[in-house]
Protein backbone atom coordinates (compact mmCIF):
# COMPACT_ATOMS: atom_id res chain seq x y z
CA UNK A 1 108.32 152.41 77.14
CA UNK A 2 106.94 155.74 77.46
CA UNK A 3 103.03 155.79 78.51
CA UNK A 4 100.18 158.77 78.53
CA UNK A 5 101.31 161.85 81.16
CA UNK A 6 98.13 163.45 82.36
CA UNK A 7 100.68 166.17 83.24
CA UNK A 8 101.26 167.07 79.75
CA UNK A 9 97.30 166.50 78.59
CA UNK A 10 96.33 168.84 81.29
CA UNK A 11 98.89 171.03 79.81
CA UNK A 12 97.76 170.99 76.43
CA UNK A 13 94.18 171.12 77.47
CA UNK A 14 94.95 174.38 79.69
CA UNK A 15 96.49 176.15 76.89
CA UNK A 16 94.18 175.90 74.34
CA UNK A 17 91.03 176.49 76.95
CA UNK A 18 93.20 179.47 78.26
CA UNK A 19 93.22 181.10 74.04
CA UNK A 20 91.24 184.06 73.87
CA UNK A 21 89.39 185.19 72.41
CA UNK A 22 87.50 181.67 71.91
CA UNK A 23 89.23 179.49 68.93
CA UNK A 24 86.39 179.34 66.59
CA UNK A 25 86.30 180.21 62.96
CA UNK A 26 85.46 183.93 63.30
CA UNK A 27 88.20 185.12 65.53
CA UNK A 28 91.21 183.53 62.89
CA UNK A 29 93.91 184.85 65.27
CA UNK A 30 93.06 182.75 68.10
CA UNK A 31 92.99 179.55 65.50
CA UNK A 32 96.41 180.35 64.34
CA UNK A 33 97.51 180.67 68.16
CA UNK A 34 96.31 177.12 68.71
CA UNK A 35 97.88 175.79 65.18
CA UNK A 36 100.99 177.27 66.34
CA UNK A 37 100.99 175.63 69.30
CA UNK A 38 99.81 172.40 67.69
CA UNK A 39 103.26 172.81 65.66
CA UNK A 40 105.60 173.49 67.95
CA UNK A 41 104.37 170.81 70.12
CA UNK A 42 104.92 167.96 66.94
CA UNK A 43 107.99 169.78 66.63
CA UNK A 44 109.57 168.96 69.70
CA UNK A 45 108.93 165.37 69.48
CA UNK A 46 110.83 165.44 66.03
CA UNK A 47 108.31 165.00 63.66
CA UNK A 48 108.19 166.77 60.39
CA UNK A 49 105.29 169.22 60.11
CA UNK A 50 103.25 171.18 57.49
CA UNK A 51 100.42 173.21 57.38
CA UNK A 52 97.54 172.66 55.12
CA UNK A 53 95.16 175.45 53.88
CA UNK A 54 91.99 175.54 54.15
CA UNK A 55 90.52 178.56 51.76
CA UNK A 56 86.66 180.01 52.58
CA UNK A 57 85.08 183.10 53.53
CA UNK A 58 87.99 184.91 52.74
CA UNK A 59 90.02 183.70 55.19
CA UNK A 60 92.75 181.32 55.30
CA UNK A 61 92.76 178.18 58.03
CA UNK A 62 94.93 175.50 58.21
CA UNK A 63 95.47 171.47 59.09
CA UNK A 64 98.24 170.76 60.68
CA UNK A 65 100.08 167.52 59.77
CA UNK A 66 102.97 166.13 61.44
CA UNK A 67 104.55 162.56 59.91
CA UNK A 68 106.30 159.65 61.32
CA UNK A 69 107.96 156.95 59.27
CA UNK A 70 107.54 159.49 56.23
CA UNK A 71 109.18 157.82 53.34
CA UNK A 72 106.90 154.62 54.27
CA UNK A 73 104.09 154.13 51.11
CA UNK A 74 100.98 152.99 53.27
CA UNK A 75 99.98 155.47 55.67
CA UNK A 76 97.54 155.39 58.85
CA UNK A 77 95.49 158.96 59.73
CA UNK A 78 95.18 159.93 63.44
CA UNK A 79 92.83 163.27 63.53
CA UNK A 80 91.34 165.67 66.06
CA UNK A 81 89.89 169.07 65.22
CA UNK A 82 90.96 172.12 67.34
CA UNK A 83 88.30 174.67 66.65
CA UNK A 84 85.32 174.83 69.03
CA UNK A 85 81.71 176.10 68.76
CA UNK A 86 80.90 179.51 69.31
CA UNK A 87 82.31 181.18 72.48
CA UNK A 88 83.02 177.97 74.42
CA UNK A 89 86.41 176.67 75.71
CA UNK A 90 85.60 173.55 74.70
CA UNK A 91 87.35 171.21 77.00
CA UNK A 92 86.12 168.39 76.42
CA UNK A 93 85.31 169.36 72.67
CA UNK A 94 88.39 169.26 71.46
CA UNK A 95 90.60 170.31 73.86
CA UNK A 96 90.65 166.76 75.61
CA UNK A 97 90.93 164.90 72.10
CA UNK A 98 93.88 167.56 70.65
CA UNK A 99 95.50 166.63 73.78
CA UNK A 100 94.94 162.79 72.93
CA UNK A 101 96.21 163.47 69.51
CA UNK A 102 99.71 165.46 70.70
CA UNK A 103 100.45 162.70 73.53
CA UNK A 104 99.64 159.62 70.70
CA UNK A 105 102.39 161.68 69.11
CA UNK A 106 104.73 161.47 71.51
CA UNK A 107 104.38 158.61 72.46
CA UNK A 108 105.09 157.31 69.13
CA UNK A 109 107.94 159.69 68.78
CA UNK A 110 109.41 158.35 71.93
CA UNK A 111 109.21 155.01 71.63
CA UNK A 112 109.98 154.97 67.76
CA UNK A 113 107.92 151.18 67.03
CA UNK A 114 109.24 149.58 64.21
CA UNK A 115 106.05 149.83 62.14
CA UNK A 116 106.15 149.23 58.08
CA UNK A 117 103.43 152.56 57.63
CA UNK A 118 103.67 156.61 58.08
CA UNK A 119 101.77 157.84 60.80
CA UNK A 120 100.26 161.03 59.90
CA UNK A 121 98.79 163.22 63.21
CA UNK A 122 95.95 165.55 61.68
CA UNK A 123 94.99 168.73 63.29
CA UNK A 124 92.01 170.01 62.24
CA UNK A 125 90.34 173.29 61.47
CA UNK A 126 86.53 174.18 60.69
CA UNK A 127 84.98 171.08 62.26
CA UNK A 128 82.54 172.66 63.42
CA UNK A 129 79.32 175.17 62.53
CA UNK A 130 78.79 176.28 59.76
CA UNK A 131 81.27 174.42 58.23
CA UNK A 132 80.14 170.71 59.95
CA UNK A 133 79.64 168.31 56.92
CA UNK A 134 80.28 170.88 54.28
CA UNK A 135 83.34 170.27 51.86
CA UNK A 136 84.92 173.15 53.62
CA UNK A 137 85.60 170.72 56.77
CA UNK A 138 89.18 170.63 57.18
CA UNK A 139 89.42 166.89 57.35
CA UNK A 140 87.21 166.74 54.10
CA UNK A 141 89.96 169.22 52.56
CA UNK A 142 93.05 166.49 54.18
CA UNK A 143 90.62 163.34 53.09
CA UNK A 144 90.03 164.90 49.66
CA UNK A 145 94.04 165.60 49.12
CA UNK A 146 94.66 161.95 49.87
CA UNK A 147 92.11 160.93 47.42
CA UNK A 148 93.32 163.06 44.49
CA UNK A 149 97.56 161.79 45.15
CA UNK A 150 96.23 158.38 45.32
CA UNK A 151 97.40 157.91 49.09
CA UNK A 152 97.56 154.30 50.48
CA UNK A 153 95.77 155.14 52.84
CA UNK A 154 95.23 152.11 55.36
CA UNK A 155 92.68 153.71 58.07
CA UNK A 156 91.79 156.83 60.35
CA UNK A 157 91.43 157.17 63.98
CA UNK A 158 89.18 160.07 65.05
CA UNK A 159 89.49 161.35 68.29
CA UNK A 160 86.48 163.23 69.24
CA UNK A 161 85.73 164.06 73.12
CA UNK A 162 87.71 161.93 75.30
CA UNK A 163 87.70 163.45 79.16
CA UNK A 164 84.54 163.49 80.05
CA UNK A 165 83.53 160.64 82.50
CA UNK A 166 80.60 159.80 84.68
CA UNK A 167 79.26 157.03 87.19
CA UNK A 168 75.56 158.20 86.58
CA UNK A 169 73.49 156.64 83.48
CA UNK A 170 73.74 158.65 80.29
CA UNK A 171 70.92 157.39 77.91
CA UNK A 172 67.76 158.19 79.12
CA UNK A 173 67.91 161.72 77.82
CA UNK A 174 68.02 161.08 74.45
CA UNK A 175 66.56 157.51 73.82
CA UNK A 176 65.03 158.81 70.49
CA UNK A 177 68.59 159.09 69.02
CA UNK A 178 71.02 156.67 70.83
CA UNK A 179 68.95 153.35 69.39
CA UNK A 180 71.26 150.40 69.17
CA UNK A 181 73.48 152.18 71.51
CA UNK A 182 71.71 152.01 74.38
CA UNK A 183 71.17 147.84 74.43
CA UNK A 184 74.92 147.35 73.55
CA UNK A 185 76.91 149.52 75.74
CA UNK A 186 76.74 150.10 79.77
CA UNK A 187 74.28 153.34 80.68
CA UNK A 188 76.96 154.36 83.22
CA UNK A 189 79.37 157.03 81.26
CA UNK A 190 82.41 155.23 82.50
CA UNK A 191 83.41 153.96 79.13
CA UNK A 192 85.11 154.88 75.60
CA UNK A 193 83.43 153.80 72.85
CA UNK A 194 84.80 152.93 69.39
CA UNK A 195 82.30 153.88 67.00
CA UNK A 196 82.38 152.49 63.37
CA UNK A 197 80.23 152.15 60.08
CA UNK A 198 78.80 148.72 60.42
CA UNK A 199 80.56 148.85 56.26
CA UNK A 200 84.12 148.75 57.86
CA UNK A 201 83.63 145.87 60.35
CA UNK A 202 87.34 144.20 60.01
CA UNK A 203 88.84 147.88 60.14
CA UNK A 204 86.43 148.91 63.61
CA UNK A 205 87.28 145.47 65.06
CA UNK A 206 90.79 145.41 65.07
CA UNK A 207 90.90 148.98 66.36
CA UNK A 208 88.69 147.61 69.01
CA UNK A 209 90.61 144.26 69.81
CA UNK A 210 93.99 146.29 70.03
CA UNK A 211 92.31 148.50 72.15
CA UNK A 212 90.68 146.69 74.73
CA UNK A 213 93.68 144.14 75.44
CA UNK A 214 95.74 144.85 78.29
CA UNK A 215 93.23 148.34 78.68
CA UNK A 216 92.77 149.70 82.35
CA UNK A 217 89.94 151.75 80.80
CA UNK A 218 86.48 150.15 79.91
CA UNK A 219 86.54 150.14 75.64
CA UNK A 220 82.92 149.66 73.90
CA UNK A 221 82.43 148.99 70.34
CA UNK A 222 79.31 150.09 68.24
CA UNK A 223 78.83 149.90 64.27
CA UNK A 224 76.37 151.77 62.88
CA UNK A 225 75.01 152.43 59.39
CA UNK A 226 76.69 155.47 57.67
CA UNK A 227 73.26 157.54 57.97
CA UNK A 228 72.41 156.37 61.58
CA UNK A 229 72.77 160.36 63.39
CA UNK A 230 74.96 158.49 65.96
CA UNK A 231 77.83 157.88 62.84
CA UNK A 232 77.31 161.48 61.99
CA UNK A 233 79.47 163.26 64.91
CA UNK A 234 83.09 164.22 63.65
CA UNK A 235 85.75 164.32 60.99
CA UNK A 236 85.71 160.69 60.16
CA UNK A 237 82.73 160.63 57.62
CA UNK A 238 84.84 162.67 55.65
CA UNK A 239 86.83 159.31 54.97
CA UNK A 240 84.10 157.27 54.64
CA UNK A 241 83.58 159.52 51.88
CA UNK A 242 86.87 158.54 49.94
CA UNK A 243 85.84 155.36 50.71
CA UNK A 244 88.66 154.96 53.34
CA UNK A 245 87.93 152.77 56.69
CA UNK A 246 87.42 155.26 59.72
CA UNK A 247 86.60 154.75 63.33
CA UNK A 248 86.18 157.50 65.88
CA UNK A 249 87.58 157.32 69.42
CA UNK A 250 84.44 158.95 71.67
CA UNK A 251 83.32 159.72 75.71
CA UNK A 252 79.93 159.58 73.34
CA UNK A 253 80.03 163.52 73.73
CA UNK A 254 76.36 164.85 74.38
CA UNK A 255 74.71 162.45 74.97
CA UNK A 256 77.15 161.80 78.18
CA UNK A 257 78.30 165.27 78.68
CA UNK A 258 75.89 168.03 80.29
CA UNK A 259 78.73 170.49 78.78
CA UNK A 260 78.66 170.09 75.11
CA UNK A 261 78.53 173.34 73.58
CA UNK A 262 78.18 175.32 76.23
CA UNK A 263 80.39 177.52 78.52
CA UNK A 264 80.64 175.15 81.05
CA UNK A 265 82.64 172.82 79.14
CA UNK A 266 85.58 174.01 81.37
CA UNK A 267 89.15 172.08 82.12
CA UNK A 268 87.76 171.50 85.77
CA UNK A 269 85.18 169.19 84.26
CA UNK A 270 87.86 166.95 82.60
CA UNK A 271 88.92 163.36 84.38
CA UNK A 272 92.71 163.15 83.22
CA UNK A 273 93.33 159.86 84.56
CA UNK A 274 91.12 158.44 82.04
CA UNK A 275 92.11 160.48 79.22
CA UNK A 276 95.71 159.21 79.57
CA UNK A 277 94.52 155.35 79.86
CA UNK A 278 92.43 156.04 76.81
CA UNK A 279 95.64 157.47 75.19
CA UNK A 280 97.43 154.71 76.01
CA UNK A 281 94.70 152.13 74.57
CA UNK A 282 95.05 154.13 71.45
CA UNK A 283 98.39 153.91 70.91
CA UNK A 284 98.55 150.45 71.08
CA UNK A 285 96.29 150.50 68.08
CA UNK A 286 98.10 152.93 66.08
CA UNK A 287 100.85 151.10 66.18
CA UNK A 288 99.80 147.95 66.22
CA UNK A 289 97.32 148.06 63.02
């Protein structure tokens, strides 16, 4: 059985960290650079793919969606969004999690499971500012079109910031925001946490459960009300708002990483050893659910 190559992450990372200029929404031609790329990778591990528009400020972006086990009825969503903030390479946000997303992929692709459901792999555009929790979020444009075809639609995994990893405690900086978080998970940034909405218990815990057996990485589990800021971080609430279960897949972003945002969120800062055990974790659970 195939298993995570941090060869390949560090490739996918370097590439899109490499695009300039930077790959958010106002430079379009360095989006559709990454989206290309985002295809051709899917591509090669024999998946079909299509692109999804995305219409707003006179400009057109696009999702890309690559399927597995198409003609199945009941379909599970695995999503990361490829645009960053401002002029940032954004390594860790979302280089590391795209990369997550494409090697899921392949693995899958690889090792063809004989699951009953599609898999659909979600790229996303316009995750972030100014378009962060508008209805001009890319995965609120892919939730939405699910809603209105009446998708079976049996869960989404978010991956959002998964290579940044530290020894040193993480939760001291921002105690006024991290609440519950901070009594239930270890202050050493060593871990991945599974974040859910406390309203889609059965859904975060069997994520969790396939997950954590057999894992050579440390997986955490949180739920949190739909409001708490903590549940607010990434493409997932866009499910919860079709009412869909939704966990995300999180190195607990900046709250662990000095980086976020910033032009020091560089490849170099990346642990790729980690990001290919949290892969590997994952996959178990999308193919597993």
């Amino acid at each position: 059985m195939l298993s995570a190559n941090t060869d390949r992450l560090y490739a996918d990372v370097m590439f899109l960290t490499s695009n300039r200029p930077y790959r958010n929404y106002k430079n379009v031609n360095s989006l559709k650079i990454a989206a290309d790329y985002i295809s051709a990778e899917f591509s090669k591990c024999g998946l079909e793919v299509e692109l999804q528009p995305i219409n707003t400020k006179k400009q057109v972006y696009h999702n890309v969606i690559a399927s597995f086990n198409k003609e199945k009825s009941k379909r599970l969503i695995v999503g990361a969004h490829y645009d960053v903030a401002g002029n940032t390479p954004g390594a860790d946000d979302n280089a590391s999690a795209v990369a997550g997303l494409l090697e899921t992929a392949r693995l899958v692709s690889h090792n063809n499971p004989a699951i009953d459901y599609r898999i659909d792999f979600v790229a996303y555009c316009l995750e972030e500012p100014p378009f962060y929790k508008t209805k001009e979020m890319g995965s609120f444009v892919h939730a939405k079109s699910l809603w209105a075809e009446n998708a079976k639609v049996m869960g989404m995994i978010c991956f959002e910031m998964i290579g940044y990893f530290s020894d040193e405690a993480i939760l001291k900086a921002h105690k006024k925001m991290v609440g519950n978080l901070a009594s239930q998970v270890p202050q050493a940034g060593d871990f991945i946490l599974v974040l859910g909405c406390e309203d889609y218990f059965s859904f975060n815990q069997k994520i969790f459960s396939l997950m954590s057996t057999g894992s050579a990485i440390d997986i955490q589990k949180l739920e949190v009300p739909p409001y708490d800021p903590l549940a607010q971080l990434s493409d997932h609430i866009n499910y919860w708002a079709f009412s869909y279960d939704a966990v995300m897949i999180t190195d607990t972003a900046f709250i662990r990483n000095p980086n976020y945002h910033k032009k020091s969120d560089t490849i170099k800062t990346l642990n790729f050893s980690k990001m290919a055990q949290v892969v590997n974790s994952t996959y178990r659970a999308v193919v597993g659910i």
